[in-house]
PDB file of N, CA and C in Angstrom:
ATOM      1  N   UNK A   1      94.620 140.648 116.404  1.00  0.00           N
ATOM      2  CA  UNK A   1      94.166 140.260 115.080  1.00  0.00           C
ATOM      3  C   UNK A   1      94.339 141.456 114.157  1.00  0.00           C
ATOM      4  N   UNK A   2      94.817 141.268 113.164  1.00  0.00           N
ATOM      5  CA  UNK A   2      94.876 142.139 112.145  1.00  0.00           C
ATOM      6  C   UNK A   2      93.956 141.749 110.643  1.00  0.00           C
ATOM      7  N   UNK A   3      93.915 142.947 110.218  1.00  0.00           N
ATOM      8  CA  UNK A   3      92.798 142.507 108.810  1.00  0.00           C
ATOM      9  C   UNK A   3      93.320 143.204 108.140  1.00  0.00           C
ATOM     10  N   UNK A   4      94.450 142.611 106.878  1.00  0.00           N
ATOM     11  CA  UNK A   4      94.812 143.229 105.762  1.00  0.00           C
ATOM     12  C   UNK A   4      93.913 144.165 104.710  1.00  0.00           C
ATOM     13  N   UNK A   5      94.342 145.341 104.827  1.00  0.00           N
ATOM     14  CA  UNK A   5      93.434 146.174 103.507  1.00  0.00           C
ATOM     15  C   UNK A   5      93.714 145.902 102.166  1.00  0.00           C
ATOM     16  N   UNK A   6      92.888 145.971 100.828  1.00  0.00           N
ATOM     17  CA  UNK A   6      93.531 145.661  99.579  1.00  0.00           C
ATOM     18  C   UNK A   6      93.206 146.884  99.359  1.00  0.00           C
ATOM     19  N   UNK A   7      93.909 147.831  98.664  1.00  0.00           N
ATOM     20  CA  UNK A   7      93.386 148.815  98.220  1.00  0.00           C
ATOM     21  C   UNK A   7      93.512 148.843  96.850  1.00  0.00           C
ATOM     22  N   UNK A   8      92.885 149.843  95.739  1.00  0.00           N
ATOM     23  CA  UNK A   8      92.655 149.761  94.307  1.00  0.00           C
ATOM     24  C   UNK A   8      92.973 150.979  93.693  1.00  0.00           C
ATOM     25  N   UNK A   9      93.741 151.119  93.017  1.00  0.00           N
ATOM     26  CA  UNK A   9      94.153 152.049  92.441  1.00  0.00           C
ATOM     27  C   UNK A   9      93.073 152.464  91.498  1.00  0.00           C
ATOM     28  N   UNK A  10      92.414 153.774  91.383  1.00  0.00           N
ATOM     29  CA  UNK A  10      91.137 154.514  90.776  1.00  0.00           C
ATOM     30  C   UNK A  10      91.693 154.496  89.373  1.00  0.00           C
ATOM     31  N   UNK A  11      92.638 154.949  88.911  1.00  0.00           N
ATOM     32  CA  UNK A  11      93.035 154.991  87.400  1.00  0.00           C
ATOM     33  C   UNK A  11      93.700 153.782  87.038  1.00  0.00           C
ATOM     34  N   UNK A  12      93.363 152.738  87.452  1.00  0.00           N
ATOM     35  CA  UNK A  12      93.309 151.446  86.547  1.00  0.00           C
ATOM     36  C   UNK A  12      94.750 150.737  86.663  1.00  0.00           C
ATOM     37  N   UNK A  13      95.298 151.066  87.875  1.00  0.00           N
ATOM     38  CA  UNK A  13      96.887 150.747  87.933  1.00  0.00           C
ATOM     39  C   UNK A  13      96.998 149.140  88.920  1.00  0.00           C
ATOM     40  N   UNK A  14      96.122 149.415  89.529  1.00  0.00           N
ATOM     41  CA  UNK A  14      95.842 147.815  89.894  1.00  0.00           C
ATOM     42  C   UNK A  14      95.832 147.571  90.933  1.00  0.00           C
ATOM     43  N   UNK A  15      95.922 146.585  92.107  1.00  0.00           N
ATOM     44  CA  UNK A  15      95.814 146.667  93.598  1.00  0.00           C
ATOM     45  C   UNK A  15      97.373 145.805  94.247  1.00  0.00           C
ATOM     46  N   UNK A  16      96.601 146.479  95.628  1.00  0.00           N
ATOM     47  CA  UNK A  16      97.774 146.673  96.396  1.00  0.00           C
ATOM     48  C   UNK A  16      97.461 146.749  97.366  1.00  0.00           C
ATOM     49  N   UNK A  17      98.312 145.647  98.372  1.00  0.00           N
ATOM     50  CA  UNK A  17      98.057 144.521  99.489  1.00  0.00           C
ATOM     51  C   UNK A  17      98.774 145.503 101.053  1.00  0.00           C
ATOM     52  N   UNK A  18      97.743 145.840 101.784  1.00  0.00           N
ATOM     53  CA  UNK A  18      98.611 146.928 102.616  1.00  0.00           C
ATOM     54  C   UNK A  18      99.938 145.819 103.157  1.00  0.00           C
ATOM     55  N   UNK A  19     100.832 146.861 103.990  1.00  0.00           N
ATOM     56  CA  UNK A  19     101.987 145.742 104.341  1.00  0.00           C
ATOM     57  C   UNK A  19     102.137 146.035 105.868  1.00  0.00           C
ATOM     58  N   UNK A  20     103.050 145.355 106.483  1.00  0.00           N
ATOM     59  CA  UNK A  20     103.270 145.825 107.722  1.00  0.00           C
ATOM     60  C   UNK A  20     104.766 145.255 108.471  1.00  0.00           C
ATOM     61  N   UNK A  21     105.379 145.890 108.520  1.00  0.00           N
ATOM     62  CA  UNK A  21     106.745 145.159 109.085  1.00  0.00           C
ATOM     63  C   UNK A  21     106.977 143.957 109.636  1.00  0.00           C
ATOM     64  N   UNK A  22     105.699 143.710 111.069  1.00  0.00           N
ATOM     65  CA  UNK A  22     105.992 142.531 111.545  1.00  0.00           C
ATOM     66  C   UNK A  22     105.328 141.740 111.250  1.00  0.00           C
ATOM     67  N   UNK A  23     104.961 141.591 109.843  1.00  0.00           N
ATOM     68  CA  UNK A  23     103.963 140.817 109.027  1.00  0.00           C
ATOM     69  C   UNK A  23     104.884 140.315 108.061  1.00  0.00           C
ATOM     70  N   UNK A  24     105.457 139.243 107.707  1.00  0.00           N
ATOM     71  CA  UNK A  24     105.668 138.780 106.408  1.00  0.00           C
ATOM     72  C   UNK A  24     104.436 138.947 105.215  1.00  0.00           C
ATOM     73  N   UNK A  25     105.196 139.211 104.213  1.00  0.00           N
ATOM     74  CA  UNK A  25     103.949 138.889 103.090  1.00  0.00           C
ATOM     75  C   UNK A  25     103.441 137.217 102.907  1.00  0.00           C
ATOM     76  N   UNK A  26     101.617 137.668 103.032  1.00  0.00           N
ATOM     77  CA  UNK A  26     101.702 135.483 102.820  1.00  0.00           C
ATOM     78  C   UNK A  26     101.066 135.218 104.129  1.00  0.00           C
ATOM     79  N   UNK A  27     102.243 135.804 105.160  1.00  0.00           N
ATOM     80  CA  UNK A  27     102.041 135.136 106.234  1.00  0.00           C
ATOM     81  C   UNK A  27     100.886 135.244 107.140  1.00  0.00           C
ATOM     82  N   UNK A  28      99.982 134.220 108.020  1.00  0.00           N
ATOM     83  CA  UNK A  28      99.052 134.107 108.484  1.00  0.00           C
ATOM     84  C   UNK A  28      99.198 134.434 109.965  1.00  0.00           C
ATOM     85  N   UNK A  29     100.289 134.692 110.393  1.00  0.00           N
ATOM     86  CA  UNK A  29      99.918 135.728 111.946  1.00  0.00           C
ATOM     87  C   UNK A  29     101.555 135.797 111.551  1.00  0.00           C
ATOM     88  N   UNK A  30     101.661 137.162 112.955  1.00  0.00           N
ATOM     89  CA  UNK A  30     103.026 138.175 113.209  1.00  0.00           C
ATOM     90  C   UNK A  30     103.928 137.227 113.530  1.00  0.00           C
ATOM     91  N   UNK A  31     105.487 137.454 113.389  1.00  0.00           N
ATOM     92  CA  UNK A  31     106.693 136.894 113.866  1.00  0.00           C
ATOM     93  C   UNK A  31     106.443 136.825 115.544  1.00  0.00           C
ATOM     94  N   UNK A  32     106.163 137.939 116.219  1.00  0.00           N
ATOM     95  CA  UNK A  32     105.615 137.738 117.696  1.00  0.00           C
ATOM     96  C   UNK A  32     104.666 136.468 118.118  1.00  0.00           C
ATOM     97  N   UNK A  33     103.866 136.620 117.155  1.00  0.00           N
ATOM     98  CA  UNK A  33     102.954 135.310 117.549  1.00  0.00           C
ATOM     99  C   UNK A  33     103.179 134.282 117.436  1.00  0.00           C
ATOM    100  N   UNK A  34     104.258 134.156 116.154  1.00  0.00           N
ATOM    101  CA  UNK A  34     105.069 132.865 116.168  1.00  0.00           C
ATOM    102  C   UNK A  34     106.169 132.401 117.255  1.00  0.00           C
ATOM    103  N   UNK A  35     107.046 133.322 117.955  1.00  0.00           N
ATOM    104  CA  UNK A  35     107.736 133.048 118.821  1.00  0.00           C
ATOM    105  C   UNK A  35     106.660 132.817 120.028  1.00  0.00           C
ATOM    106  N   UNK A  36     105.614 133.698 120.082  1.00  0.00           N
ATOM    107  CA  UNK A  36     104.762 133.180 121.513  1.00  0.00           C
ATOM    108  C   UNK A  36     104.475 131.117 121.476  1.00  0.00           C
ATOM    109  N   UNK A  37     104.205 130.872 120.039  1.00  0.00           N
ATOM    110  CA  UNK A  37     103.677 129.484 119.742  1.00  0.00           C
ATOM    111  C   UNK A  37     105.206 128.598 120.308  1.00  0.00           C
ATOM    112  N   UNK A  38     105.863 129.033 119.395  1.00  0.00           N
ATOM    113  CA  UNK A  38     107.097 128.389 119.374  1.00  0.00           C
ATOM    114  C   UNK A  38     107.715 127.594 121.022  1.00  0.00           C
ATOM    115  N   UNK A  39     107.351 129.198 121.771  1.00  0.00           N
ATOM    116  CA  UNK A  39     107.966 129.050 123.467  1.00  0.00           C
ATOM    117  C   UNK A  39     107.108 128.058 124.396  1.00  0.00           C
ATOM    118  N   UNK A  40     105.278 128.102 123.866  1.00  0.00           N
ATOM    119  CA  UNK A  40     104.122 127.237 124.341  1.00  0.00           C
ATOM    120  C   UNK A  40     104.831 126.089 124.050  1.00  0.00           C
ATOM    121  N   UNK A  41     105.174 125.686 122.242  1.00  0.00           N
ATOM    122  CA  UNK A  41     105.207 124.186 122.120  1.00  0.00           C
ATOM    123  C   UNK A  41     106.752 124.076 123.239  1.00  0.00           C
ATOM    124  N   UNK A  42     107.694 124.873 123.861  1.00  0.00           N
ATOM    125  CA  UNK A  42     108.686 124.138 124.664  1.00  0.00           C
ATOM    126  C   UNK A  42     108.513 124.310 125.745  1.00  0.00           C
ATOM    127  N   UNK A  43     107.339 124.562 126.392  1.00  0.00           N
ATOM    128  CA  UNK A  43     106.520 124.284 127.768  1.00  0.00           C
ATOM    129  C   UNK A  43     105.678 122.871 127.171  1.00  0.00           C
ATOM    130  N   UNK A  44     106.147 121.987 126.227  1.00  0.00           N
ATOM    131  CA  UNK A  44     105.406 120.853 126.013  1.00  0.00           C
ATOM    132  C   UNK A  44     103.485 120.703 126.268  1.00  0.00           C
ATOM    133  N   UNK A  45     103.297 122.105 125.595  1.00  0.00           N
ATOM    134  CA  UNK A  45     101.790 122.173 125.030  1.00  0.00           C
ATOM    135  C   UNK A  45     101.534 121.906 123.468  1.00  0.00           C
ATOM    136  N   UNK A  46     100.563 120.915 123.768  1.00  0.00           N
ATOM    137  CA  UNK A  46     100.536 120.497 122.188  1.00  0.00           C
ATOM    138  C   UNK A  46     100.208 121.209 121.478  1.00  0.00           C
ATOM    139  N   UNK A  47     100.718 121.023 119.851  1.00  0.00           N
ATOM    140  CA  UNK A  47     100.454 122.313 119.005  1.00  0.00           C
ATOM    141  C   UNK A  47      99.025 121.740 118.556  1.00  0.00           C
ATOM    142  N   UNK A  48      98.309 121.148 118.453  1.00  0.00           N
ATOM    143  CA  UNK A  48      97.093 121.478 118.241  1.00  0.00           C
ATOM    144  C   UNK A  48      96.290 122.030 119.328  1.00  0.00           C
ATOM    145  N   UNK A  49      96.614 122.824 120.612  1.00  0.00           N
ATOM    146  CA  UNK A  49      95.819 123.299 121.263  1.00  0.00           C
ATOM    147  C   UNK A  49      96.270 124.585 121.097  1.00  0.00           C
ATOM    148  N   UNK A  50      97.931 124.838 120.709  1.00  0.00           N
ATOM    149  CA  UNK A  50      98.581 126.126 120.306  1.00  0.00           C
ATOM    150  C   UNK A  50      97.882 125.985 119.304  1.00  0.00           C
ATOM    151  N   UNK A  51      97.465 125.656 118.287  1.00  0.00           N
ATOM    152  CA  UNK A  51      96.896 126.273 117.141  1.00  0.00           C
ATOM    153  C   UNK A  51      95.421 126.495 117.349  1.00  0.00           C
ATOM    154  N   UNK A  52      94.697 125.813 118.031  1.00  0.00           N
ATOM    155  CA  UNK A  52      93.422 125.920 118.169  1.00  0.00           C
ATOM    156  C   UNK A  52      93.122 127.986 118.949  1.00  0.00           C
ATOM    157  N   UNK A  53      94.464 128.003 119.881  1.00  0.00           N
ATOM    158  CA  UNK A  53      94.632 129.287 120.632  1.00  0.00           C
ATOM    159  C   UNK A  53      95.151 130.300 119.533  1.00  0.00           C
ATOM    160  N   UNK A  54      95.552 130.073 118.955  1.00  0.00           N
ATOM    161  CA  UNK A  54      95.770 131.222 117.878  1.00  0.00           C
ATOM    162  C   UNK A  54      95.161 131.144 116.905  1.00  0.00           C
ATOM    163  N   UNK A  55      94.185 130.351 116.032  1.00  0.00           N
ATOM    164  CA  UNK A  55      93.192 130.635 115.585  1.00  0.00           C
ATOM    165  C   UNK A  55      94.001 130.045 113.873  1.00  0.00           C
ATOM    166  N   UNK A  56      94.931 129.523 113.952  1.00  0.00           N
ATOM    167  CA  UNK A  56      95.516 128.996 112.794  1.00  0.00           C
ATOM    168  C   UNK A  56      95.930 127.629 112.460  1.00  0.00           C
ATOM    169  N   UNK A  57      96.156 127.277 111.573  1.00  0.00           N
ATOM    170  CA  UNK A  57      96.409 125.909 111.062  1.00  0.00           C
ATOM    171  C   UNK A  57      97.473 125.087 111.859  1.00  0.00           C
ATOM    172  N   UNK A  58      97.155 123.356 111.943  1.00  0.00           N
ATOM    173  CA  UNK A  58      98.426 123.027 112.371  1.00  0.00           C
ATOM    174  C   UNK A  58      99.554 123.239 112.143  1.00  0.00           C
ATOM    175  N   UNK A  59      99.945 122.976 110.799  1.00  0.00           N
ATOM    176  CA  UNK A  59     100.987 123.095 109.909  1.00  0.00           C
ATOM    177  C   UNK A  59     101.982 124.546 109.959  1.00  0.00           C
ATOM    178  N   UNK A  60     100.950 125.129 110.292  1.00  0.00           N
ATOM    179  CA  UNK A  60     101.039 126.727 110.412  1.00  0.00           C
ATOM    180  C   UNK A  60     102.304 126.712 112.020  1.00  0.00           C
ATOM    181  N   UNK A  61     102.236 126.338 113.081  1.00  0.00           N
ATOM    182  CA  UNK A  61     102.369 126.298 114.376  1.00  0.00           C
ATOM    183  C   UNK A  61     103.608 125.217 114.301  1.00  0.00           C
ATOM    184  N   UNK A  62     103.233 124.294 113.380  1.00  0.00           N
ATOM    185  CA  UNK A  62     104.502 123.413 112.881  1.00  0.00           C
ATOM    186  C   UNK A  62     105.682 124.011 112.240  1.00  0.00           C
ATOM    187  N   UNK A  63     105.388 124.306 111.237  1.00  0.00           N
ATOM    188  CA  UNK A  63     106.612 125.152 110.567  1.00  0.00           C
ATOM    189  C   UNK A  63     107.418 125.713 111.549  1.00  0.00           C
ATOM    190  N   UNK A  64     106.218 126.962 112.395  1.00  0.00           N
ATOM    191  CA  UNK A  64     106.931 127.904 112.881  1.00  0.00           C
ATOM    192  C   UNK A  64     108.144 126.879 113.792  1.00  0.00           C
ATOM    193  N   UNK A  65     107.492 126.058 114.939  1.00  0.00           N
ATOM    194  CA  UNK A  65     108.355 124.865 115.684  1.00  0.00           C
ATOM    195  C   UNK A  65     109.511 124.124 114.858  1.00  0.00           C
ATOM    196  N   UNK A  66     109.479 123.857 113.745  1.00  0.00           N
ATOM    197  CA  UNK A  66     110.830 122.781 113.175  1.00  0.00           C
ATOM    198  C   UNK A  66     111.732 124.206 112.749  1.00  0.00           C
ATOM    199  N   UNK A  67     111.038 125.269 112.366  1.00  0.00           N
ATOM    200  CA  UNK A  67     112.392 126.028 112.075  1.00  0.00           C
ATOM    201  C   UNK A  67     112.779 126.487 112.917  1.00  0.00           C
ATOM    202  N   UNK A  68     112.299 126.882 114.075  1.00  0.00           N
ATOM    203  CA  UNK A  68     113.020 127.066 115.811  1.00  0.00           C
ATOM    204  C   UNK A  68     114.037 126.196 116.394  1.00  0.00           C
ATOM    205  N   UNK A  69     113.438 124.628 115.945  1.00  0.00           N
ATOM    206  CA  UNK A  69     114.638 123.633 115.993  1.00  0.00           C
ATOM    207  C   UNK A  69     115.664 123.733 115.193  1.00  0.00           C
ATOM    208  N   UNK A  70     115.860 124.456 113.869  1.00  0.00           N
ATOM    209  CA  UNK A  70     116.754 124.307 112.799  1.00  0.00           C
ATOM    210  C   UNK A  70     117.484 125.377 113.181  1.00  0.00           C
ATOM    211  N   UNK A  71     117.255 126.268 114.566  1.00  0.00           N
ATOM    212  CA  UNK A  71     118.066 127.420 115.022  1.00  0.00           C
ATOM    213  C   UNK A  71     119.062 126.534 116.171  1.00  0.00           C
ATOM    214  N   UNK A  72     118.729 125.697 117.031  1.00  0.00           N
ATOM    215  CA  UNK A  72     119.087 125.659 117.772  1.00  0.00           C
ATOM    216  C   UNK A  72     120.583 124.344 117.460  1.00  0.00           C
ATOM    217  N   UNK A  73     121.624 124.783 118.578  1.00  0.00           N
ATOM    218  CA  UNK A  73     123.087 124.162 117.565  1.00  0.00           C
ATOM    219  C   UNK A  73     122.921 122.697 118.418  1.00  0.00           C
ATOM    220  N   UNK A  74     122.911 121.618 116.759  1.00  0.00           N
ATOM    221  CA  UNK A  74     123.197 120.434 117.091  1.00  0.00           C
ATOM    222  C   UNK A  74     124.125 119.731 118.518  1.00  0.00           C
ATOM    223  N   UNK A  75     123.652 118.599 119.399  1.00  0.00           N
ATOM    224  CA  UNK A  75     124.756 118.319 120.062  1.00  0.00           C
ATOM    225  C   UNK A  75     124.916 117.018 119.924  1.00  0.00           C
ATOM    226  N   UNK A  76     126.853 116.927 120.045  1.00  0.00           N
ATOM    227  CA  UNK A  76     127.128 115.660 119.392  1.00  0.00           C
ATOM    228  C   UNK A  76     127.067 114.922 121.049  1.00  0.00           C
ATOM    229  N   UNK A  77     126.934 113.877 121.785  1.00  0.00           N
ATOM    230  CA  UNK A  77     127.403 113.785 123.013  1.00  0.00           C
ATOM    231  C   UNK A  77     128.567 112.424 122.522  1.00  0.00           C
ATOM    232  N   UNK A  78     129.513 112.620 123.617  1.00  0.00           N
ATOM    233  CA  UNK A  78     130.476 111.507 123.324  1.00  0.00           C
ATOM    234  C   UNK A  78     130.181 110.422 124.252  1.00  0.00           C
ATOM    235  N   UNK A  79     129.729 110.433 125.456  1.00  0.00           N
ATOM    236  CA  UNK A  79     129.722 109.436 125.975  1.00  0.00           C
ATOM    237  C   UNK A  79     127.833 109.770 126.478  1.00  0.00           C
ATOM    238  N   UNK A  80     126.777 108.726 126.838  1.00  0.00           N
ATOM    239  CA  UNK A  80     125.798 108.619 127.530  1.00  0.00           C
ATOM    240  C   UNK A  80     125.674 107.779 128.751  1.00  0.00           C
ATOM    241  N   UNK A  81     125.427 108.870 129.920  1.00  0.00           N
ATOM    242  CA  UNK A  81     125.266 107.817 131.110  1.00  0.00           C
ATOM    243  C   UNK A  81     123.697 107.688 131.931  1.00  0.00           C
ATOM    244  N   UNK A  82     123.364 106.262 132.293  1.00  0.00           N
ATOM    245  CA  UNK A  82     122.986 105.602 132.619  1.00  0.00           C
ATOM    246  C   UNK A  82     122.337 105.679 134.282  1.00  0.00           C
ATOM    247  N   UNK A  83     122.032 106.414 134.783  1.00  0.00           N
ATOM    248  CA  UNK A  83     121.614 105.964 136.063  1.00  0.00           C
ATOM    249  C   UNK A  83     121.170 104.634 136.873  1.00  0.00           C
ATOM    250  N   UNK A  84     121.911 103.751 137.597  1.00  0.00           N
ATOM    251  CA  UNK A  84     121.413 102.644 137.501  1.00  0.00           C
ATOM    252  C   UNK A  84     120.214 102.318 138.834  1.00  0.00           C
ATOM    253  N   UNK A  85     119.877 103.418 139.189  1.00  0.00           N
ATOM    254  CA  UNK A  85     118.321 103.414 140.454  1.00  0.00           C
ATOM    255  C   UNK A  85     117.023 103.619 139.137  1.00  0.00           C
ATOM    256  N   UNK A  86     117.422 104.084 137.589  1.00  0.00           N
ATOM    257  CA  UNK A  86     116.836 104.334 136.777  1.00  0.00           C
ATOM    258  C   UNK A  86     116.069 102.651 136.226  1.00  0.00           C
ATOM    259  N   UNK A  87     117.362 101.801 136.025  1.00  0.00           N
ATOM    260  CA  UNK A  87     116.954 100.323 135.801  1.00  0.00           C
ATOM    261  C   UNK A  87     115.900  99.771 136.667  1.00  0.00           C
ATOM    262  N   UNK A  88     116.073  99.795 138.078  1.00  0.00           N
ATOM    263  CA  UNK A  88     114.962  99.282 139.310  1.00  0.00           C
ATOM    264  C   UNK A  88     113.878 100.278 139.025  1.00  0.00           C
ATOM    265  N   UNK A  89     113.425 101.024 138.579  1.00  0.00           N
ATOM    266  CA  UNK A  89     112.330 100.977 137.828  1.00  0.00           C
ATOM    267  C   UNK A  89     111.363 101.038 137.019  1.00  0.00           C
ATOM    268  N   UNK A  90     109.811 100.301 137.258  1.00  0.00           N
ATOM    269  CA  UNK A  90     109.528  99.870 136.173  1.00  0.00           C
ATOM    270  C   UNK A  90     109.108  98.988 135.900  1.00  0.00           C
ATOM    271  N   UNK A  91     109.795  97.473 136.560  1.00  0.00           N
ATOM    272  CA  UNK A  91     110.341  96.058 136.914  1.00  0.00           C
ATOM    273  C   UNK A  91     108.655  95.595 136.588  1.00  0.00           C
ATOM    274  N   UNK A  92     108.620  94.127 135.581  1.00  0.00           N
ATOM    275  CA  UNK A  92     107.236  93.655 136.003  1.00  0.00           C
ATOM    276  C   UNK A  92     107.615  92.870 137.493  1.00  0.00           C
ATOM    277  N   UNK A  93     106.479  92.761 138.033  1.00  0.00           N
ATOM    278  CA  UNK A  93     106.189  91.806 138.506  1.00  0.00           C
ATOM    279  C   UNK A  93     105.647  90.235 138.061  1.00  0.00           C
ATOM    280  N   UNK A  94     105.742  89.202 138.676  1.00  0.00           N
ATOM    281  CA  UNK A  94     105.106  87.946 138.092  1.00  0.00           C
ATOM    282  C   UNK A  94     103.922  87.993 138.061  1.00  0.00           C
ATOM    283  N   UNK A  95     102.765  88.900 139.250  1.00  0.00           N
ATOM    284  CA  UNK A  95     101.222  88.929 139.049  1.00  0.00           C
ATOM    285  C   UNK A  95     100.994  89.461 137.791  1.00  0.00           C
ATOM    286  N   UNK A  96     101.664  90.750 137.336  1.00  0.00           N
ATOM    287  CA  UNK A  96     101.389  91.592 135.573  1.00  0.00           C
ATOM    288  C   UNK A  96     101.806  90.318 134.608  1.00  0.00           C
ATOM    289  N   UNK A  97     102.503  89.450 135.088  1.00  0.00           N
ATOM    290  CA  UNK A  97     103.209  88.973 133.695  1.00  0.00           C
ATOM    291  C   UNK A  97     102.092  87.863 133.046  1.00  0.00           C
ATOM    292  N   UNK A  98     102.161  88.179 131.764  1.00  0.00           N
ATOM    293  CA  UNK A  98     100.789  86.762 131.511  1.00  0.00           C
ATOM    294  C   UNK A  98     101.395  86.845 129.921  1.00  0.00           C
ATOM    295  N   UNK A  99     101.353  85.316 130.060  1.00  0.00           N
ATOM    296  CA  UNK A  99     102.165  84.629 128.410  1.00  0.00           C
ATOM    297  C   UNK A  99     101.161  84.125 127.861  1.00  0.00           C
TER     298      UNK A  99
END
């Protein structure tokens, strides 16, 4: 956790927001912490428990996730196949079935 300093200039020049490299300005936790979220949500942990663990907003944990996707290169596939032991199951039965 970090806690931004504001500091104030004594002769009336005005204030000023400490900074820190792996801090965007604005931003509500480090680029590190965002890739830690990012790697959780693709171990398919939901981001509201990633956000609840880092102590920040959904939206927050979101962003970071869709622009991780907007890194990764589109794939076109040309053909999709089918496993057909995939079809057998699943299957109702006539006892489940009710009209």
């Amino acid at each position: 956790m970090w806690h931004k300093r504001l500091l104030a200039c004594i002769e009336g020049c005005g204030t000023f927001a400490e900074r820190a490299a792996s801090i965007a300005p604005g931003a509500v936790w480090s680029r590190a912490a965002a890739r830690a979220a990012v790697a959780m949500s693709a171990g398919n942990v939901p981001v509201d428990q990633i956000r609840k663990e880092f102590g920040v907003g959904w939206w927050t944990v979101m962003r970071a996730v869709l622009a991780a996707a907007d890194l990764v290169v589109p794939v076109n596939p040309t053909r999709v196949g089918i496993d057909e032991t995939v079809m057998t199951t699943g299957r109702l039965t006539d006892a489940t079935v009710s009209f």
